[in-house]
N, C-alpha and C. Protein backbone atom coordinates (compact mmCIF):
# COMPACT_ATOMS: atom_id res chain seq x y z
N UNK A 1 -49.08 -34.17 -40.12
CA UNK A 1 -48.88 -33.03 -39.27
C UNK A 1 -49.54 -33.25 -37.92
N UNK A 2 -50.48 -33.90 -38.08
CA UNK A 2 -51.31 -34.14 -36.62
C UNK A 2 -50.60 -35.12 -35.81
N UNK A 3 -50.33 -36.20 -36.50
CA UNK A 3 -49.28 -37.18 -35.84
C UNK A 3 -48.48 -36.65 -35.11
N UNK A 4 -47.57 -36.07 -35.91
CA UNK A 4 -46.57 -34.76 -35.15
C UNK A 4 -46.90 -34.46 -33.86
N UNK A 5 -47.61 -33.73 -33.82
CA UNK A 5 -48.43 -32.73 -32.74
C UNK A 5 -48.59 -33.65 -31.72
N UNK A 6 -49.51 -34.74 -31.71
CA UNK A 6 -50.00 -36.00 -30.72
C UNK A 6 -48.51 -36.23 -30.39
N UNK A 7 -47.38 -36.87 -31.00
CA UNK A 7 -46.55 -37.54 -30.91
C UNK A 7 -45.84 -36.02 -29.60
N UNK A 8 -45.59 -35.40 -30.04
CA UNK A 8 -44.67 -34.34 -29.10
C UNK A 8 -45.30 -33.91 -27.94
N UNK A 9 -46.53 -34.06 -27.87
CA UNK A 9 -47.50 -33.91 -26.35
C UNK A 9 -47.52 -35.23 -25.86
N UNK A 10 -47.20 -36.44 -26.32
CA UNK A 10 -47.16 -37.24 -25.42
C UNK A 10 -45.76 -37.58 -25.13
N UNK A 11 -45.06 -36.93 -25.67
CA UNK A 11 -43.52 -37.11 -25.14
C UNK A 11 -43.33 -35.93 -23.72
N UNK A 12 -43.94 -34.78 -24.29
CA UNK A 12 -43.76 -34.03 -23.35
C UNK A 12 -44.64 -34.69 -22.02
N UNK A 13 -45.88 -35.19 -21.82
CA UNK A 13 -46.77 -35.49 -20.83
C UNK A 13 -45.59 -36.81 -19.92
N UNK A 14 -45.16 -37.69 -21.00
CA UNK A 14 -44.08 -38.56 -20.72
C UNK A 14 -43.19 -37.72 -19.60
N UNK A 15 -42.33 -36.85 -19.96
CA UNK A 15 -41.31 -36.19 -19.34
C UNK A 15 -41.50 -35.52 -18.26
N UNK A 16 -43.20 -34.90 -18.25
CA UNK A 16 -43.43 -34.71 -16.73
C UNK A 16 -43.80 -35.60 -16.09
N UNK A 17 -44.37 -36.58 -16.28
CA UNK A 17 -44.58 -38.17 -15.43
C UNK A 17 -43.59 -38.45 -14.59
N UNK A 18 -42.55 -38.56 -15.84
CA UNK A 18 -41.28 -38.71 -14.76
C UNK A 18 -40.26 -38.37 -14.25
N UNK A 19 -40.66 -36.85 -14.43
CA UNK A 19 -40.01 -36.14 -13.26
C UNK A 19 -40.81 -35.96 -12.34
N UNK A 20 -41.71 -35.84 -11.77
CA UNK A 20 -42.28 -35.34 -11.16
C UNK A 20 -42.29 -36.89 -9.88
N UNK A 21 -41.80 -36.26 -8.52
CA UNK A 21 -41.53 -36.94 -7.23
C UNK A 21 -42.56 -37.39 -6.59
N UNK A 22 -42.42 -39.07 -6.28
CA UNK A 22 -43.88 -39.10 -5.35
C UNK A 22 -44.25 -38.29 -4.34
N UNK A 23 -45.40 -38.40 -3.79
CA UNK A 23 -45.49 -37.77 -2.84
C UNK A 23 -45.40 -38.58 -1.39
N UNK A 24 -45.12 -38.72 -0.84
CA UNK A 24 -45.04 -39.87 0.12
C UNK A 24 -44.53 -39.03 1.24
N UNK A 25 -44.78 -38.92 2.40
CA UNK A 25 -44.41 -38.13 3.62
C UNK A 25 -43.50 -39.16 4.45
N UNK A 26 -42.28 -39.22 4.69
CA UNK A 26 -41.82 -39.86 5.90
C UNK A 26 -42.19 -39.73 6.81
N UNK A 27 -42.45 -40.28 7.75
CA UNK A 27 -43.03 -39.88 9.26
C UNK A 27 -42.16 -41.00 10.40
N UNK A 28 -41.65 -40.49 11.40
CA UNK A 28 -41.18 -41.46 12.53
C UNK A 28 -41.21 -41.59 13.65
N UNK A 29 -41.82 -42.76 14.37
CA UNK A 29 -42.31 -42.59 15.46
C UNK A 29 -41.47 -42.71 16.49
N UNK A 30 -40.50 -43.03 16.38
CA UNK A 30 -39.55 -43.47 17.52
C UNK A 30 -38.52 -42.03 17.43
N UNK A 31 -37.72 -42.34 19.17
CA UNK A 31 -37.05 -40.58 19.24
C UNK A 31 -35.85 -40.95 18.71
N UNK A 32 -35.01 -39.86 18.21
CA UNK A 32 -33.61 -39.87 17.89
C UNK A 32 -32.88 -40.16 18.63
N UNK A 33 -31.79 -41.08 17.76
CA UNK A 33 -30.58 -41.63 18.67
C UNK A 33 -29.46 -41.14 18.54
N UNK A 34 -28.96 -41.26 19.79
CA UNK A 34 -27.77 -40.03 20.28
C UNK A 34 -26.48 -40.97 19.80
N UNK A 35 -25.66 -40.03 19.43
CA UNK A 35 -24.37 -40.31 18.42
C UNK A 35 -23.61 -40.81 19.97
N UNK A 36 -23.10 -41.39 19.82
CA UNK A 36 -21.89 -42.04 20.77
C UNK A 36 -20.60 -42.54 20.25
N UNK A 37 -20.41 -41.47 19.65
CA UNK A 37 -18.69 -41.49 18.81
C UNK A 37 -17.88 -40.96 19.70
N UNK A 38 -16.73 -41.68 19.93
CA UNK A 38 -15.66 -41.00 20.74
C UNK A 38 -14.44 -39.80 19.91
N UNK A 39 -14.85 -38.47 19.38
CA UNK A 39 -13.96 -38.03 18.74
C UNK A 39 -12.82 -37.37 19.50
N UNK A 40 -12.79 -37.54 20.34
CA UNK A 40 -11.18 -36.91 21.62
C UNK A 40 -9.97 -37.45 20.64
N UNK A 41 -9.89 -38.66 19.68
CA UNK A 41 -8.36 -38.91 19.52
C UNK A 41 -8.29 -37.41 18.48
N UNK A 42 -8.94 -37.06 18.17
CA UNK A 42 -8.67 -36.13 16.69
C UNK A 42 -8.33 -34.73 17.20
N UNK A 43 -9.14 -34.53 18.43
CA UNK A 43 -8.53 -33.25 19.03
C UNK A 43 -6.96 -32.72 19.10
N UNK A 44 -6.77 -31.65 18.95
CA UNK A 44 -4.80 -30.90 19.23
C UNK A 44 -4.74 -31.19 20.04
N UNK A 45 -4.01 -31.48 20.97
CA UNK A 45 -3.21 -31.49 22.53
C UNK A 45 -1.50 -30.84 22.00
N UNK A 46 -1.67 -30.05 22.63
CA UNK A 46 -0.61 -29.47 22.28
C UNK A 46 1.01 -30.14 23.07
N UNK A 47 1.84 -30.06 23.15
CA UNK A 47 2.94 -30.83 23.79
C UNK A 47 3.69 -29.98 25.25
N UNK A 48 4.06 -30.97 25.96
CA UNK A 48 3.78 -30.12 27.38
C UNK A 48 5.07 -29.28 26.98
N UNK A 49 4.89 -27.86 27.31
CA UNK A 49 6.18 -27.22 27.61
C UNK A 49 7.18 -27.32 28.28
N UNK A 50 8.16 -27.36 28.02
CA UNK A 50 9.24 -27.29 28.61
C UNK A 50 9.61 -26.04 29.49
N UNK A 51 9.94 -25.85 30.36
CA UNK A 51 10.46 -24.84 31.34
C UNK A 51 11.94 -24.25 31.11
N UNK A 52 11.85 -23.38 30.66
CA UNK A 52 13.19 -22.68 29.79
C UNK A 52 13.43 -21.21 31.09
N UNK A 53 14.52 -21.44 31.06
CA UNK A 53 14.93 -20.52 32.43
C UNK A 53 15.86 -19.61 31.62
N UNK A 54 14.94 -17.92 31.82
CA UNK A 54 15.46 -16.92 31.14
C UNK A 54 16.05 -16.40 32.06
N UNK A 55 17.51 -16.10 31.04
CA UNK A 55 18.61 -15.31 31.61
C UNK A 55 18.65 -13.85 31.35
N UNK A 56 19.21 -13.08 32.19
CA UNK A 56 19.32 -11.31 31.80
C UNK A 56 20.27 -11.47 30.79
N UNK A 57 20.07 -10.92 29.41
CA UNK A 57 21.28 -10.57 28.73
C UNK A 57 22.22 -9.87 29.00
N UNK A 58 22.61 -9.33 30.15
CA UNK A 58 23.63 -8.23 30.52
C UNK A 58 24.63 -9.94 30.87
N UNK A 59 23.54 -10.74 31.77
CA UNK A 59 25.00 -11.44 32.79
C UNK A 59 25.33 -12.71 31.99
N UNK A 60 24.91 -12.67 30.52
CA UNK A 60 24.78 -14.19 30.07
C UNK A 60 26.65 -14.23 29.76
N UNK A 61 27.12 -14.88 29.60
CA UNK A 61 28.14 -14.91 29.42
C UNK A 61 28.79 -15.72 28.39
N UNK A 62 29.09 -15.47 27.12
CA UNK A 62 29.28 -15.67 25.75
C UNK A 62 30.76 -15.62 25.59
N UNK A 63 31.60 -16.13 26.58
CA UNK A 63 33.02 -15.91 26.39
C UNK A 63 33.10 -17.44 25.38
N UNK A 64 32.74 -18.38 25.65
CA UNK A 64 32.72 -19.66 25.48
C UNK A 64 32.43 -19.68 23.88
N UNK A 65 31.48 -18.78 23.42
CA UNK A 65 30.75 -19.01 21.97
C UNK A 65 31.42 -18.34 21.07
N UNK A 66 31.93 -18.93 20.14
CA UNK A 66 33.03 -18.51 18.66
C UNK A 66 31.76 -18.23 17.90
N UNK A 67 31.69 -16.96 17.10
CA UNK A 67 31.17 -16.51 15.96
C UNK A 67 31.70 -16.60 14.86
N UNK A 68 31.37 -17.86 13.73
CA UNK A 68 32.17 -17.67 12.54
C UNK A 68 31.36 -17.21 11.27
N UNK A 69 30.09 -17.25 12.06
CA UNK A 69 29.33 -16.38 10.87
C UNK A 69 28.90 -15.32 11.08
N UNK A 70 29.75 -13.90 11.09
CA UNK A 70 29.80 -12.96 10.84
C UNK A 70 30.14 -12.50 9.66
N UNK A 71 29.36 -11.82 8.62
CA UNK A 71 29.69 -10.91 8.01
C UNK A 71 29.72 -9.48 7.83
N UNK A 72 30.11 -9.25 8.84
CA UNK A 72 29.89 -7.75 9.19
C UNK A 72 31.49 -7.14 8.50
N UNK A 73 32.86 -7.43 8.65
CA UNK A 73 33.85 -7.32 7.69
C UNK A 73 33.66 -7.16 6.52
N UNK A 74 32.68 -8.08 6.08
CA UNK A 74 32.34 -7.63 4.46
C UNK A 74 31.70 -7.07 4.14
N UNK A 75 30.60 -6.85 4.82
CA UNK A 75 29.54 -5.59 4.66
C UNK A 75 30.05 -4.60 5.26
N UNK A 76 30.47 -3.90 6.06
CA UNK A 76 31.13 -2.60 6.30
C UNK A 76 31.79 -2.11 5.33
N UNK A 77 32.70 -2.92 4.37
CA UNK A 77 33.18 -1.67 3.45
C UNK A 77 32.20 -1.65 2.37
N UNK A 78 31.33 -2.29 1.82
CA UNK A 78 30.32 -2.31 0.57
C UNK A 78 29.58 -1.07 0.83
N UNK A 79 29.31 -0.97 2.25
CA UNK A 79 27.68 0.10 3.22
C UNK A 79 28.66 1.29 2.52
N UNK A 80 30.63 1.29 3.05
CA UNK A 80 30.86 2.69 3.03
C UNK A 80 30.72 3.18 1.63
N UNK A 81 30.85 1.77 0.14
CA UNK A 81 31.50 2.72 -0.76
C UNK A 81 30.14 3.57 -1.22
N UNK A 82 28.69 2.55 -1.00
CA UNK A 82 27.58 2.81 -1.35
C UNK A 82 27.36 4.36 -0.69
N UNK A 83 27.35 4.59 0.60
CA UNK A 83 27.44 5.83 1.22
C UNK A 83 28.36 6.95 0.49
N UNK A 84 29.04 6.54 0.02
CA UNK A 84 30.18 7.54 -0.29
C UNK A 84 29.29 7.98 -1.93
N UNK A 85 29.03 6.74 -3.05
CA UNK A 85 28.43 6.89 -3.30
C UNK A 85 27.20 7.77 -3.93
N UNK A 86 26.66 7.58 -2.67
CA UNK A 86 25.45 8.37 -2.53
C UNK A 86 25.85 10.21 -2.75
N UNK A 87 26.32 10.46 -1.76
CA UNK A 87 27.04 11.95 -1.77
C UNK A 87 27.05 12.30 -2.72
N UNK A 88 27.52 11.56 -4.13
CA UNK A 88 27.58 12.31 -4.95
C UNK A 88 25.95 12.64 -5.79
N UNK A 89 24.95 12.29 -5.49
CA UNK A 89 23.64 12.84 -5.94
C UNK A 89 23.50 13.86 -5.05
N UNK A 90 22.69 15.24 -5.35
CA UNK A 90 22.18 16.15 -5.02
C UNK A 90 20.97 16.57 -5.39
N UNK A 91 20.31 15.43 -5.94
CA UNK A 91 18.42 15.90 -6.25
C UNK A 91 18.10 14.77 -7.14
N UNK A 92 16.93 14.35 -7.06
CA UNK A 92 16.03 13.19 -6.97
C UNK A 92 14.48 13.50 -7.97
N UNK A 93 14.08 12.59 -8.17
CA UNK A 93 12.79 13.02 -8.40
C UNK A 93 11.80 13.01 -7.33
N UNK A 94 10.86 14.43 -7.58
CA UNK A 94 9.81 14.42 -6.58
C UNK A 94 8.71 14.94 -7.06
N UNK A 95 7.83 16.43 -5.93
CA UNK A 95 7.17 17.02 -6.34
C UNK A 95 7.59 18.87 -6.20
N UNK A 96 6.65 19.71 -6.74
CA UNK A 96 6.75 20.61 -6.44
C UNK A 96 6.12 21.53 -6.84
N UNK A 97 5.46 22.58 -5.97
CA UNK A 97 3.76 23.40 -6.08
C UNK A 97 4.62 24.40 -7.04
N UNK A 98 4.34 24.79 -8.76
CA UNK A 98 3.96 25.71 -9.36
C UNK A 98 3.07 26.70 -8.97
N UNK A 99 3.22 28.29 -8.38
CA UNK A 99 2.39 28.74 -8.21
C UNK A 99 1.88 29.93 -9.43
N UNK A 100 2.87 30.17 -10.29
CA UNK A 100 3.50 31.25 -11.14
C UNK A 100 3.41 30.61 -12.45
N UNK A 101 3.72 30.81 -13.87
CA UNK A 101 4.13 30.61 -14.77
C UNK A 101 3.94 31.55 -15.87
N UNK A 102 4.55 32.91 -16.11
CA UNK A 102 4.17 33.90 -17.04
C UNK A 102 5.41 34.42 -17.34
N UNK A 103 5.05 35.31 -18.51
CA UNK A 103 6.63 36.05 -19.56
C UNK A 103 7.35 37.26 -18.51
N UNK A 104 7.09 37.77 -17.57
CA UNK A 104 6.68 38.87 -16.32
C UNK A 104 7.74 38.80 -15.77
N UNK A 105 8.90 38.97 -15.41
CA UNK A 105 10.17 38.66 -14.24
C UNK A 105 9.68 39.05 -13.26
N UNK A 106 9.11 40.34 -13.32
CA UNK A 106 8.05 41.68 -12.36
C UNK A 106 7.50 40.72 -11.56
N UNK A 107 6.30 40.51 -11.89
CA UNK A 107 5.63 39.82 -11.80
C UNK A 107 6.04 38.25 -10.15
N UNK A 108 7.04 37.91 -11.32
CA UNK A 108 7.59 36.24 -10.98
C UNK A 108 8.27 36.86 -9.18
N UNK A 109 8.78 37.90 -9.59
CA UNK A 109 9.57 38.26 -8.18
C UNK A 109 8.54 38.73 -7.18
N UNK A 110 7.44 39.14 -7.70
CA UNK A 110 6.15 39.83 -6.71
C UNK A 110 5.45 38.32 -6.01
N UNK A 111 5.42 37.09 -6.71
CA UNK A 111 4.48 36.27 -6.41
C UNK A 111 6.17 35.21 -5.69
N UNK A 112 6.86 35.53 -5.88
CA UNK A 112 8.06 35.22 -4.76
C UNK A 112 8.15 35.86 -3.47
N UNK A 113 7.76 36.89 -3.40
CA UNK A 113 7.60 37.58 -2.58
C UNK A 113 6.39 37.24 -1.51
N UNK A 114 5.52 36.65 -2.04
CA UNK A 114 4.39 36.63 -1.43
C UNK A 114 4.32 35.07 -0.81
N UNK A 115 4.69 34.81 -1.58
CA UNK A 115 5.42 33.04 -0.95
C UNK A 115 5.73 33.29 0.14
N UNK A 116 6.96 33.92 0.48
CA UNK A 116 7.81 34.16 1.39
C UNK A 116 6.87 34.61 2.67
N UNK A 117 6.17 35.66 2.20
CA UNK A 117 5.03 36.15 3.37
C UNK A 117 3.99 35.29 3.95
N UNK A 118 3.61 34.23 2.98
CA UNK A 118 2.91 33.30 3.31
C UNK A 118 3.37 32.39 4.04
N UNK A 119 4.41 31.90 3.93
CA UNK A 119 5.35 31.01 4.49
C UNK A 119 6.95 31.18 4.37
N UNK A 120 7.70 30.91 5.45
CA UNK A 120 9.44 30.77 5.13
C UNK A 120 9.53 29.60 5.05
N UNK A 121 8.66 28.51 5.53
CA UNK A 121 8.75 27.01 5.83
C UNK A 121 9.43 26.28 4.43
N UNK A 122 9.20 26.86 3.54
CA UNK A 122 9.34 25.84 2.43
C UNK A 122 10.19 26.95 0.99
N UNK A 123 11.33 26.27 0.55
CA UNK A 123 11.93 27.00 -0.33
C UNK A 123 11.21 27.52 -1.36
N UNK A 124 11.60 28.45 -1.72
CA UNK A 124 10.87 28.79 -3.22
C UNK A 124 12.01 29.58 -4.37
N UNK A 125 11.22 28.31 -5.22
CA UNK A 125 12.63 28.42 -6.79
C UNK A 125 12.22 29.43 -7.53
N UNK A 126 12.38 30.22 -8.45
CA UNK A 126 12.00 31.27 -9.63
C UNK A 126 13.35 30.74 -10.50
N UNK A 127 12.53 30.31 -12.15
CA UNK A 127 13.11 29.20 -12.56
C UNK A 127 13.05 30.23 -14.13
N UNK A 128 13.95 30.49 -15.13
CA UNK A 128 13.33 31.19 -16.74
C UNK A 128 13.48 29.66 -17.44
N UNK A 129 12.48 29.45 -18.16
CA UNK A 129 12.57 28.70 -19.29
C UNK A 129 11.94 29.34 -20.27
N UNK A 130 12.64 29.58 -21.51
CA UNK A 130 12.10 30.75 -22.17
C UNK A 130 10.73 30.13 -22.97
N UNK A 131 10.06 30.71 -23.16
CA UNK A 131 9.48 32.20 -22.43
C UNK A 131 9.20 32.37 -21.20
N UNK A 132 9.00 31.72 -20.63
CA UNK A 132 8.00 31.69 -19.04
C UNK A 132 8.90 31.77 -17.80
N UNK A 133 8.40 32.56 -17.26
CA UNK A 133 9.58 32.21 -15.52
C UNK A 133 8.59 31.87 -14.87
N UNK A 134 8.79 30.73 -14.03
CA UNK A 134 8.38 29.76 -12.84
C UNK A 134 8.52 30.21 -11.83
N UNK A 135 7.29 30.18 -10.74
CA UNK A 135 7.80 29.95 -9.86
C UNK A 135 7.37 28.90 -9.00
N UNK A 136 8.24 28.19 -8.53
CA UNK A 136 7.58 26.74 -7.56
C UNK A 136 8.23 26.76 -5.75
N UNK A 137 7.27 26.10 -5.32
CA UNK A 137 7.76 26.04 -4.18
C UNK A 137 7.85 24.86 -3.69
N UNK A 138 8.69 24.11 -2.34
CA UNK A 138 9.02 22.94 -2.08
C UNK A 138 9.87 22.19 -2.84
N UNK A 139 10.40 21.11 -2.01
CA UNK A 139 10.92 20.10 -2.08
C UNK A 139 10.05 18.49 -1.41
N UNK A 140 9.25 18.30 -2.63
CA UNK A 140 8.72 16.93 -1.39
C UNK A 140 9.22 16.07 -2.27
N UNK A 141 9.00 14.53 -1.59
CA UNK A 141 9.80 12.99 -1.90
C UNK A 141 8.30 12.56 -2.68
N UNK A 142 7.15 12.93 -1.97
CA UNK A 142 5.70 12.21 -2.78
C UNK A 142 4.70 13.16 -2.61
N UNK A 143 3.71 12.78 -3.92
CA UNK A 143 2.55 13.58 -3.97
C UNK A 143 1.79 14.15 -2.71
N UNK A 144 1.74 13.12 -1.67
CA UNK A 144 0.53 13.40 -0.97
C UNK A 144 1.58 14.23 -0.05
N UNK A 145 2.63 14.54 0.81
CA UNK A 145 2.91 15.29 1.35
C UNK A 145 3.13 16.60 0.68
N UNK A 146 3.24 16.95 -0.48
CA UNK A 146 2.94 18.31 -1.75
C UNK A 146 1.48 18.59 -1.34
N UNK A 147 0.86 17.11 -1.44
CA UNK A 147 -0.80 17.69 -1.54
C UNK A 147 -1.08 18.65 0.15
N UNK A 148 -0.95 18.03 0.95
CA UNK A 148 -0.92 18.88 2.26
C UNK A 148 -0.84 20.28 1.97
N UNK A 149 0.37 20.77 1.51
CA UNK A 149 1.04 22.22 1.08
C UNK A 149 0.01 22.50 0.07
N UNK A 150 0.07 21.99 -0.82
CA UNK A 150 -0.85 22.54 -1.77
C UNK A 150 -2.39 23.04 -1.34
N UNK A 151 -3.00 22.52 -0.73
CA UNK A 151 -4.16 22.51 0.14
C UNK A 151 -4.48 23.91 0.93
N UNK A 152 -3.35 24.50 1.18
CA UNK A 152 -3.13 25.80 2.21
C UNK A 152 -2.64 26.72 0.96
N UNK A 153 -2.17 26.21 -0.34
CA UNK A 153 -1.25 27.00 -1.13
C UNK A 153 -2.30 27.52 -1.80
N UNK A 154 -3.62 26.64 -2.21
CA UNK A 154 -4.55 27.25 -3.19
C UNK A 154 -4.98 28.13 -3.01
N UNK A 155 -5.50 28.42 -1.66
CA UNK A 155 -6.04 29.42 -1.33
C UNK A 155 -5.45 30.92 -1.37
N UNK A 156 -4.46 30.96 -1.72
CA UNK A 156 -4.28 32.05 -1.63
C UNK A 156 -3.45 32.48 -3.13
N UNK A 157 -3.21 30.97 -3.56
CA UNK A 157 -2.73 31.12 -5.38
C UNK A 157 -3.57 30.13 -5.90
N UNK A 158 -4.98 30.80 -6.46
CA UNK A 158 -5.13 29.83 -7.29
C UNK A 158 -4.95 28.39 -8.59
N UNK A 159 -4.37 29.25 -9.13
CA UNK A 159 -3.49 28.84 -10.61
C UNK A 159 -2.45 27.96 -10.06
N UNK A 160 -2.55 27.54 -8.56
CA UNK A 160 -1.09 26.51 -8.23
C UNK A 160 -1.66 25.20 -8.61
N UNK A 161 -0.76 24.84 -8.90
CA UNK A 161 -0.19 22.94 -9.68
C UNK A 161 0.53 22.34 -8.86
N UNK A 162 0.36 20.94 -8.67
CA UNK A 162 1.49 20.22 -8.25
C UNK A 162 1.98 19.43 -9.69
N UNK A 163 3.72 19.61 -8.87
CA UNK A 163 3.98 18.85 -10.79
C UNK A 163 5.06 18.49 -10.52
N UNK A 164 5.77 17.21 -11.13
CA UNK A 164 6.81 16.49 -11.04
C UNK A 164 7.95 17.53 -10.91
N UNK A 165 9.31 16.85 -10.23
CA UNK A 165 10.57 18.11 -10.74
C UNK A 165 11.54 17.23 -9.84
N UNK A 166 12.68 18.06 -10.72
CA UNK A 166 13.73 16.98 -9.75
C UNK A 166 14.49 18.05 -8.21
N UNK A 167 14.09 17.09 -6.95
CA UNK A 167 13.65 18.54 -6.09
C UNK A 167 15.40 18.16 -5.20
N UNK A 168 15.67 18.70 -4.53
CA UNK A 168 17.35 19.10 -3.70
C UNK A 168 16.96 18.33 -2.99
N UNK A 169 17.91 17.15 -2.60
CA UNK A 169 18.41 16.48 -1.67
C UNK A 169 19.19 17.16 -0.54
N UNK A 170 18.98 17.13 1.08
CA UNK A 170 20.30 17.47 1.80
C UNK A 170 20.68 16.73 2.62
C-alpha cells in the first residue's frame, strides 16, 4: 500500500516537472526591421470605365429592334380568366371585433346601436347562432389592423374580442 502511494506522488511530481515551462526571458537588443514587401499586385484596381452616352428615352428610336420575346399575348388572356375568376369570391378569411354575444335580440340591437354612435366608419354585423346573437364589427384582411379598432373599441365595450371570420370582400 505504501509503494502505491510513493509510486503515484512521484508520477504526479514527474508530470509537473514536465509541464511546467522554463523560465528564460527573451530579450533583444537590436531595433525592429521594417517589412519591405511589395503588396500593390494583390490590391482591386478596378477596370477603367467605359464612357456610355445616355440617350433620352422619348428620342431613342427602336424602329430597327424586332421583339420576339414577348409574352404579353399569352399572359393577357390567363390575367383575364384569373380576374374573371376572382369575381366570383365575395369574402375571405380575416378578422372581426365581437362586441356582443348573448340570448337578448333587445339587447343585440341596443349594442348595434351604439356601434353606430360610436362609429359609422366600420360595418357592423348582428349575426343569431342559436342560442346567442352576435354582434361584430369590421371587415379587416389581418390581426393587427383589427387590433388598432379594437384598441378604441375596448373602451367603451369591454367584453370585445377579436376573432377570426370570414369578412366581405368589395
Amino acid at each position: 500500500m505504501r509503494i502505491q502511494s510513493y509510486l503515484i506522488i512521484g508520477m504526479m511530481a514527474l508530470f509537473l516537472l514536465a509541464s511546467c515551462k522554463g523560465g528564460r526571458k527573451v530579450t533583444s537588443s537590436s531595433t525592429p526591421k521594417k517589412v519591405e514587401e511589395d503588396l500593390s499586385k494583390y490590391v482591386y484596381k478596378p477596370k477603367a470605365a467605359t464612357e456610355v452616352k445616355k440617350e433620352n428615352p422619348a428620342t431613342v428610336n427602336l424602329s430597327g429592334i424586332t421583339f420576339d420575346k414577348q409574352i404579353n399575348g399569352h399572359i393577357n388572356p390567363i390575367m383575364d380568366s384569373i380576374a374573371v375568376s376572382n369575381r366570383r369570391y365575395h369574402s375571405a378569411p380575416g378578422y372581426r371585433i365581437m362586441v356582443y354575444s348573448g340570448n337578448s335580440s333587445i339587447e343585440s340591437a341596443d349594442v348595434r346601436k351604439e356601434v353606430y354612435e360610436w362609429s359609422r366608419e366600420y360595418e357592423v354585423y348582428t349575426q343569431y347562432k342559436q342560442p346567442a346573437f352576435r354582434v361584430k364589427v369590421g371587415n379587416f384582411e389581418d390581426r393587427i389592423s383589427a387590433n388598432y379598432v379594437f384598441s378604441d373599441l375596448v373602451r367603451f365595450f369591454p367584453n370585445a374580442v377579436i376573432i377570426p371570420d370570414q369578412i366581405e370582400i368589395k
